[in-house]
Protein backbone atom coordinates (compact mmCIF):
# COMPACT_ATOMS: atom_id res chain seq x y z
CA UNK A 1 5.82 18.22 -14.19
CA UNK A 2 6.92 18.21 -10.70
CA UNK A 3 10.82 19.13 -10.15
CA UNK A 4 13.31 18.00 -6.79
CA UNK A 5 13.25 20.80 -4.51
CA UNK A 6 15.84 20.69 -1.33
CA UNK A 7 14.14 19.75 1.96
CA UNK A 8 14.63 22.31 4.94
CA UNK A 9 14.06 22.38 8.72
CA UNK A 10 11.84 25.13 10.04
CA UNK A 11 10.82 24.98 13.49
CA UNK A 12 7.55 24.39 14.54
CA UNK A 13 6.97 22.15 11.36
CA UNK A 14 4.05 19.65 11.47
CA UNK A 15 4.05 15.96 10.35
CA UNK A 16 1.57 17.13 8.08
CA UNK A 17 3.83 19.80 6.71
CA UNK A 18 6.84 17.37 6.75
CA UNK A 19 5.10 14.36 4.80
CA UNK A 20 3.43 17.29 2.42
CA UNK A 21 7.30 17.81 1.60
CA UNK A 22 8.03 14.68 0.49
CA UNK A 23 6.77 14.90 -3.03
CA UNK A 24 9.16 16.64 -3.84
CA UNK A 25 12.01 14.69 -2.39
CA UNK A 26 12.30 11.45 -3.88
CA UNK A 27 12.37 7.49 -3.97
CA UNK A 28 10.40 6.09 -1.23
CA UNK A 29 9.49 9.36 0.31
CA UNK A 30 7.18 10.18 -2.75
CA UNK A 31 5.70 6.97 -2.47
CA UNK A 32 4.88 7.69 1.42
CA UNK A 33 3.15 11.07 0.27
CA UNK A 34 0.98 9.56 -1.94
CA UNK A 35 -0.08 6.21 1.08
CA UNK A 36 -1.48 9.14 2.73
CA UNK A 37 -3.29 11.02 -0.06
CA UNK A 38 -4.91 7.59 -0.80
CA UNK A 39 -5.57 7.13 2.95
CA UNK A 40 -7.21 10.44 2.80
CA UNK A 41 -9.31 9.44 -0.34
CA UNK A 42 -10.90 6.22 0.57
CA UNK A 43 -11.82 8.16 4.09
CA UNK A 44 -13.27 11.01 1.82
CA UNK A 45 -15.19 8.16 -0.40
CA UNK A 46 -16.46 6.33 2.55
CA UNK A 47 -14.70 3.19 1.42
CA UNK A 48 -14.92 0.31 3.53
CA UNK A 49 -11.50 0.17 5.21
CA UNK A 50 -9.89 -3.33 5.69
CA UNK A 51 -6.71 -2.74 7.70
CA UNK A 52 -4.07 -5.81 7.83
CA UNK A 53 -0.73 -6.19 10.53
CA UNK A 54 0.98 -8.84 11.36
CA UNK A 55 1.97 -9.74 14.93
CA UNK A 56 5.21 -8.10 15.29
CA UNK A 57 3.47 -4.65 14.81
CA UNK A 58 1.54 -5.60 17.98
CA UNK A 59 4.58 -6.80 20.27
CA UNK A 60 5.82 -3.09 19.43
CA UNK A 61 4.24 0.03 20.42
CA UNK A 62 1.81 0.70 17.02
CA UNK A 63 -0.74 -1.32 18.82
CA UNK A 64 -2.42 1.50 21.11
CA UNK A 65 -2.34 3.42 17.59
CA UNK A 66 -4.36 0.86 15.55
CA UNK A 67 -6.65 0.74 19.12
CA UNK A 68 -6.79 4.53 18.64
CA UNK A 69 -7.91 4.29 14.49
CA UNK A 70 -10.30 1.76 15.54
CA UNK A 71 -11.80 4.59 17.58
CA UNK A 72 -11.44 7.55 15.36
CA UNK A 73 -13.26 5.53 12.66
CA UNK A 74 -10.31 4.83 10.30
CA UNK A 75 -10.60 0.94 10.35
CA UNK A 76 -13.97 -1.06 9.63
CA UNK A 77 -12.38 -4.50 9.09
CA UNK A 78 -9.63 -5.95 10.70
CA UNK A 79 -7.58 -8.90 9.85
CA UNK A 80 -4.37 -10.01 11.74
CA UNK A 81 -2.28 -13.21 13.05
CA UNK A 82 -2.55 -14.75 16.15
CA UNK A 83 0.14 -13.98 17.53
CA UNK A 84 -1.48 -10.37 17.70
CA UNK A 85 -4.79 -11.32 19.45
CA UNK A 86 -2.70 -13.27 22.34
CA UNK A 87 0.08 -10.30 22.97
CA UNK A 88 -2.68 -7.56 22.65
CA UNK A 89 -4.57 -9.83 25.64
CA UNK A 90 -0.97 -9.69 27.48
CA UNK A 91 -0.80 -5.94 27.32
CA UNK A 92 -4.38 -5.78 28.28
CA UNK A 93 -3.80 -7.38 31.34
CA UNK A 94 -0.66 -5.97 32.51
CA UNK A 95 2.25 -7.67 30.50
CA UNK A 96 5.18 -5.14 29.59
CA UNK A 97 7.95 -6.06 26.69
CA UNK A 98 11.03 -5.12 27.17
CA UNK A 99 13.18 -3.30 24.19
CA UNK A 100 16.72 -5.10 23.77
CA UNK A 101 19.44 -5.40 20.58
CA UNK A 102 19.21 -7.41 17.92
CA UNK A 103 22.49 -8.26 18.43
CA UNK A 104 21.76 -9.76 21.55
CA UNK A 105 22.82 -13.21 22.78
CA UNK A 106 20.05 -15.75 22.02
CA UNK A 107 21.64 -18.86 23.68
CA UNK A 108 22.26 -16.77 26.85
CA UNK A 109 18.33 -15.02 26.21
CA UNK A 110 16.94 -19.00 26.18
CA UNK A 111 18.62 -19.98 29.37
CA UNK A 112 17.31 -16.72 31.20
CA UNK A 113 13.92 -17.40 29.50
CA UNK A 114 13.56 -15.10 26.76
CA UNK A 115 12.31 -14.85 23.49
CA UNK A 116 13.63 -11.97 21.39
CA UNK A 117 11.38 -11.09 18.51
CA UNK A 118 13.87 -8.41 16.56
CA UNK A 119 15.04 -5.92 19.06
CA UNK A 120 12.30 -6.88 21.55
CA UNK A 121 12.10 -9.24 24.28
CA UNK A 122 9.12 -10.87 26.09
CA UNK A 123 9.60 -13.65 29.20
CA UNK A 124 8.03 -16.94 29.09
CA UNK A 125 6.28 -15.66 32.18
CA UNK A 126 4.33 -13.62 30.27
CA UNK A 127 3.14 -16.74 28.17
CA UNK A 128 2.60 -18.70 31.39
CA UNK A 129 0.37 -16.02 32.58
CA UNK A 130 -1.48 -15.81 29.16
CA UNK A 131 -2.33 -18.99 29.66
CA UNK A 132 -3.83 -18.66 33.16
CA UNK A 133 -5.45 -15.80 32.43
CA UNK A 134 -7.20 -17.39 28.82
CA UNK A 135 -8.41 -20.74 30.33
CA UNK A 136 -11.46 -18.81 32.67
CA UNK A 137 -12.06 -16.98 29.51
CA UNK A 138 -12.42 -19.83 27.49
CA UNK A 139 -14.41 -21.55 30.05
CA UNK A 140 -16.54 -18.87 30.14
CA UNK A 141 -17.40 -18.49 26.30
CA UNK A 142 -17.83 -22.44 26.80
CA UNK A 143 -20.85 -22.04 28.85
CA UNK A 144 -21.86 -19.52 27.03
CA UNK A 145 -21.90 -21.93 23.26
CA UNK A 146 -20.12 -24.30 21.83
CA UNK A 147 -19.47 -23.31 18.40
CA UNK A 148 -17.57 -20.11 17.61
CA UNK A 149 -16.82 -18.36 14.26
CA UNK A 150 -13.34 -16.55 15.21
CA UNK A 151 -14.38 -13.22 14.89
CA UNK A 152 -17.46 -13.82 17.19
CA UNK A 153 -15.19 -15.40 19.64
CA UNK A 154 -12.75 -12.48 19.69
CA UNK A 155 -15.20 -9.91 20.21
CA UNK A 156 -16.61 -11.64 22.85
CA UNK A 157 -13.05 -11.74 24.19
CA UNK A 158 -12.77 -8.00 23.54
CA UNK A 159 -15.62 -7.09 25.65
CA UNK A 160 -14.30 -8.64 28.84
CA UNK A 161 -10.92 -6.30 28.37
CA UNK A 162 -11.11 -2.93 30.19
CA UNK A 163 -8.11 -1.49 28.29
CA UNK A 164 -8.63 1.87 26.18
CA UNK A 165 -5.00 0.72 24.15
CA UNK A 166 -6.32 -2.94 23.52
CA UNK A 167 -7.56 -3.76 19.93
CA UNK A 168 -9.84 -6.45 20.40
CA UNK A 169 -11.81 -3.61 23.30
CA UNK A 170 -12.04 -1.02 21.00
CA UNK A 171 -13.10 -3.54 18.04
CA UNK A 172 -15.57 -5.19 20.61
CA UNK A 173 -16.87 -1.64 21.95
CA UNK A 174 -17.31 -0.32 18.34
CA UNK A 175 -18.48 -3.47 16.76
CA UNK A 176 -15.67 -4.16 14.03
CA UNK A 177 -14.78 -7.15 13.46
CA UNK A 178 -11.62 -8.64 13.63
CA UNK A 179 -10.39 -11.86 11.35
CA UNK A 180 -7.75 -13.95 12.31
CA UNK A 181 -7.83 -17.12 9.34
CA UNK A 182 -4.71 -19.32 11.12
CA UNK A 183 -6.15 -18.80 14.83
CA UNK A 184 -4.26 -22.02 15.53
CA UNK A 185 -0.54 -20.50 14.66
CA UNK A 186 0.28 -19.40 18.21
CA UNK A 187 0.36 -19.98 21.94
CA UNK A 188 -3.62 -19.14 21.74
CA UNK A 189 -4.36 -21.76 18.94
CA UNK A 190 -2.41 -24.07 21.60
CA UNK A 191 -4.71 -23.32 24.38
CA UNK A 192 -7.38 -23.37 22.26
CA UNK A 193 -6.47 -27.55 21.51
CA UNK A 194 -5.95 -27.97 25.11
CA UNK A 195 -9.36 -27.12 25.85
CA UNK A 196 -10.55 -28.92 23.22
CA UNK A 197 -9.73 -32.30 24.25
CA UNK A 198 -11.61 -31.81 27.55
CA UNK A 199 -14.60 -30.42 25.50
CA UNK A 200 -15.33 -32.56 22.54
CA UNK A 201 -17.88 -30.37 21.98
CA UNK A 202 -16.04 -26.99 21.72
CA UNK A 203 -15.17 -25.88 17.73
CA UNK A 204 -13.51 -22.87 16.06
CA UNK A 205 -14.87 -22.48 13.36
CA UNK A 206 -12.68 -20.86 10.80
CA UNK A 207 -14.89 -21.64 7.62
CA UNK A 208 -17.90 -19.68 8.75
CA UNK A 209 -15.65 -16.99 9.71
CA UNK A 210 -14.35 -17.09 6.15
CA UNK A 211 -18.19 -16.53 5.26
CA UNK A 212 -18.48 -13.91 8.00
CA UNK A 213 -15.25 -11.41 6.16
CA UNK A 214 -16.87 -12.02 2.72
CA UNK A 215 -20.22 -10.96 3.45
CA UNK A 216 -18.15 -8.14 5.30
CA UNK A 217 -18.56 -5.88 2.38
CA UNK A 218 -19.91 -6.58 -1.02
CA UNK A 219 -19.92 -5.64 -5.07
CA UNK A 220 -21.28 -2.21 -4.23
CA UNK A 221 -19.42 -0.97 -1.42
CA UNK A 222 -16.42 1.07 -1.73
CA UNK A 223 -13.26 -0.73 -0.14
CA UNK A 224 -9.55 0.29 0.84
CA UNK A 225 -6.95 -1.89 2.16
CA UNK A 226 -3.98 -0.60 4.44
CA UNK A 227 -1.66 -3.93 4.57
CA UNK A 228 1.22 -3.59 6.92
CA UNK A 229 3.63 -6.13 6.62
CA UNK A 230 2.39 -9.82 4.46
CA UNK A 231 1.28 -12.87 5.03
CA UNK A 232 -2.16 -14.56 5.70
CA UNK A 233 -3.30 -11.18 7.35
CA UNK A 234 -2.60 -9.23 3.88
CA UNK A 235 -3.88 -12.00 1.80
CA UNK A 236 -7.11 -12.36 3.83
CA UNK A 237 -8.57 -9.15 3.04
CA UNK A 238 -7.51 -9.13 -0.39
CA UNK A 239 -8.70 -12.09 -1.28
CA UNK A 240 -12.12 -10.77 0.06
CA UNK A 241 -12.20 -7.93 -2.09
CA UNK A 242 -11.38 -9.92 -4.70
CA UNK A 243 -14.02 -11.62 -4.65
CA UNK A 244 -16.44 -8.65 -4.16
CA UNK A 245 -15.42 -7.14 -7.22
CA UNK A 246 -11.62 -5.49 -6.17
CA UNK A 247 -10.72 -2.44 -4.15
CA UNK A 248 -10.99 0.65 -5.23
CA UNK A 249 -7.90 2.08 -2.76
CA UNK A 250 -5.04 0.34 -1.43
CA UNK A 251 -1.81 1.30 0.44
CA UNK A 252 0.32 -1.46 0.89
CA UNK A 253 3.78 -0.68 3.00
CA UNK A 254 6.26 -4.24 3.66
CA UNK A 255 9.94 -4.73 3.95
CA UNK A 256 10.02 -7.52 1.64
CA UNK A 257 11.12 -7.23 -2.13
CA UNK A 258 8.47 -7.62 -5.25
CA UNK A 259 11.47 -9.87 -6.58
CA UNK A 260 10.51 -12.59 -4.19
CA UNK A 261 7.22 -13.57 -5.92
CA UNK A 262 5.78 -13.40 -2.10
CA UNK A 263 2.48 -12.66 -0.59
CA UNK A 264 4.24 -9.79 1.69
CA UNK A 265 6.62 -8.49 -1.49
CA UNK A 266 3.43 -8.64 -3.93
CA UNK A 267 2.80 -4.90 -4.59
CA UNK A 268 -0.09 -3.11 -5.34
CA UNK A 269 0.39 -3.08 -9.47
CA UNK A 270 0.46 -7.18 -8.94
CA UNK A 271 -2.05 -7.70 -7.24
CA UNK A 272 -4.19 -6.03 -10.70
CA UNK A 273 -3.37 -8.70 -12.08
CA UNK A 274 -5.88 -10.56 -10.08
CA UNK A 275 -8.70 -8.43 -9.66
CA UNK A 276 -7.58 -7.82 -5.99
CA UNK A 277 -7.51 -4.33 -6.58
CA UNK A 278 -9.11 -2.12 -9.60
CA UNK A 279 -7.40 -1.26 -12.82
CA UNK A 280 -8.38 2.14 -12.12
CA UNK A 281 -7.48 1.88 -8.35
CA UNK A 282 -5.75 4.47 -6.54
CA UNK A 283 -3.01 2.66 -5.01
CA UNK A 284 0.81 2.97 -2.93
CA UNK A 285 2.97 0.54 -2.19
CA UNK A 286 5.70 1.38 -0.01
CA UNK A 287 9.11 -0.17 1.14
CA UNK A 288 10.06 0.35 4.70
CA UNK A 289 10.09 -0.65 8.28
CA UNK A 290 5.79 -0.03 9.71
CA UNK A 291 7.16 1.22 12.68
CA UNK A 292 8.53 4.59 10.91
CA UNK A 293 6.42 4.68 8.03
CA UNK A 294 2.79 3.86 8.96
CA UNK A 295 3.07 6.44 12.04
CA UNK A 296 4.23 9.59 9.43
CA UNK A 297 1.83 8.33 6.85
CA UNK A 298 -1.28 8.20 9.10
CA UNK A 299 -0.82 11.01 11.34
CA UNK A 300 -0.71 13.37 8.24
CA UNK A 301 -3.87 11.53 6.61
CA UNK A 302 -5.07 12.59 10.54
CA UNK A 303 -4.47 15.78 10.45
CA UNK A 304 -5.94 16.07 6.88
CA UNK A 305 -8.57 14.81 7.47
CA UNK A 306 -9.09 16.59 10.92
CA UNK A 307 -8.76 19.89 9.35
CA UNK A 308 -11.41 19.35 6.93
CA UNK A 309 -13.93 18.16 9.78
CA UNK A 310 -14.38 14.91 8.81
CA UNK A 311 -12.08 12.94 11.42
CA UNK A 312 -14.88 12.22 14.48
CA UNK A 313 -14.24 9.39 16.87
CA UNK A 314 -16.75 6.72 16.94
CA UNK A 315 -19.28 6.27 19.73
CA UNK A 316 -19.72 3.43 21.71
CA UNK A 317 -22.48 1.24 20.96
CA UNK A 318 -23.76 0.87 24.36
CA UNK A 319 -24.06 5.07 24.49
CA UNK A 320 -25.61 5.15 20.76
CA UNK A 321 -29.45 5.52 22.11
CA UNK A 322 -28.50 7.41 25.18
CA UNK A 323 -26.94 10.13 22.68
CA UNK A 324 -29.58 10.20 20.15
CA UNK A 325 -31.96 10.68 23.25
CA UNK A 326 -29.96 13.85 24.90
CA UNK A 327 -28.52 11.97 27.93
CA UNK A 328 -24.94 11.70 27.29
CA UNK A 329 -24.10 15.05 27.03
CA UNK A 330 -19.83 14.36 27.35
CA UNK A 331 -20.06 12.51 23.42
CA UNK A 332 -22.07 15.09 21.68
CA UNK A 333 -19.16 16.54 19.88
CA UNK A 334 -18.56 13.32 18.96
């Protein structure tokens, strides 16, 4: 049986050292412990990792860290909302977002032409340049075809980025895909009508991608889910491993309440019931805001698994047969 013991400072103390101490603290803090040994297992286990966030996790500054897991190998799927693809193509091209109060003034924010999302602000500008910037893209992947599954489309997107922080370039350099189910939910999905009604012609198509995530994985493979935050990005991926026979690992970390019979409140133990997850799944679920928890929780799974030897960023595809042939020297360790 494990017993409380008193947390203590020490200096010098590692994130590692300081989530390690958790289990021993209590309440929610236990729960974060154990998101990271299950991290840690389904990285061990070579699970398929499907990891979910919603939009707001992308206006703050845990986007350049999912970029970064895409690249150290910790992410194989990705599913998110729109809202995520259009302000990680903002960043990408030079947009910043400002950090304000939540108590702030919202008639006075409208009139100046801002739009607060919590305790963050980002101009109308920045949507007005979004939208120059995506037409010439669009245009482009136009001439290119006419049809589009979403995740094709985004990678495509991805590859004309140049931004080492930007999601969809590090999904599009490393050939993960990324899901996005209600493409349509956001300034992008607007564009994306826009440019429909001068070309007929030009489809999303969101059904085929819904083929594309469920022959993502299959009855075999090992899978783990890291959901951050709800909605349609959550429900995406668990829905596809539902229907691939469950996942065997799942960390699930949302402010929402299990009392709310939500998608984002569902927990881990509910979503059993289902078939979403195993009965004998190794499972967290864990109440708190992503922006404190996922960092803690990840960066000790990191440094974990980075001890053992088995954290090694992912090469580029383009480099792949220049490596195996002894020409790019600079990613051997990689």
């Amino acid at each position: 049986m494990e017993f409380v013991k008193d947390f203590q400072w020490k200096k010098g103390i590692t994130v590692k050292e300081l989530v390690d101490s958790y289990q021993n603290i209590g309440y929610q803090s236990i729960e974060l412990r154990r998101a990271s040994e299950v991290i840690v297992r389904m990285k061990k286990n070579s699970a398929k990792i499907f990891l979910t966030f919603t939009s707001n996790m992308v206006t703050s500054g845990l986007r350049g860290f999912f970029a970064q897991l895409i690249n150290l190998g910790m992410a194989d799927v990705i599913v998110t909302t729109v809202g995520g693809i259009e302000e990680d193509i903002m960043k990408a091209t030079g947009e910043r977002f400002m950090i304000g109060r939540f108590e702030s003034d919202d008639v006075e924010l409208h009139e100046k032409g801002i739009n607060r999302i919590g305790n963050l602000f980002v101009k109308n500008e920045s949507y007005m340049n979004f939208e120059d910037r995506i037409l010439p893209i669009l245009s482009k992947l136009y001439e290119k075809k006419k049809t589009w599954p979403v995740s094709e489309l985004l990678k495509e997107i991805g590859l004309m980025l140049n931004d080492e922080n930007s999601i969809l370039y590090q999904a599009a350099k490393h050939n993960i895909p990324i899901f996005c189910p209600a493409i349509t939910d956001g300034a992008f999905g607007f564009h994306l009508y826009l440019f429909q009604q001068k070309h007929k012609d030009f489809i999303i198509d969101v059904i085929q991608d819904f083929g594309n995530i469920l022959l993502s994985t299959s009855f075999d493979e090992k899978k783990g889910v890291i959901a951050l935050g709800g909605s349609i990005s959550k429900h995406h991926a668990i829905l596809c491993t539902l229907l691939n026979g469950g996942a065997e690992y799942a960390v699930y970390m949302t402010t929402a309440h299990k009392t709310s019979g939500s998608m984002s409140g569902a927990t881990t133990s509910e979503a059993k019931s289902w078939g979403k997850v195993k009965d004998d799944s190794d499972v967290a679920t864990v109440i708190g805001d992503v922006t404190i928890l996922f960092p803690l929780t990840m960066i000790k799974a990191l440094e974990q698994l980075d001890e053992e030897g088995l954290l090694k960023p992912r090469i580029y595809e383009e480099h792949k047969k220049e490596l195996e042939s002894g020409k790019l020297k600079k990613y051997a360790k990689s």
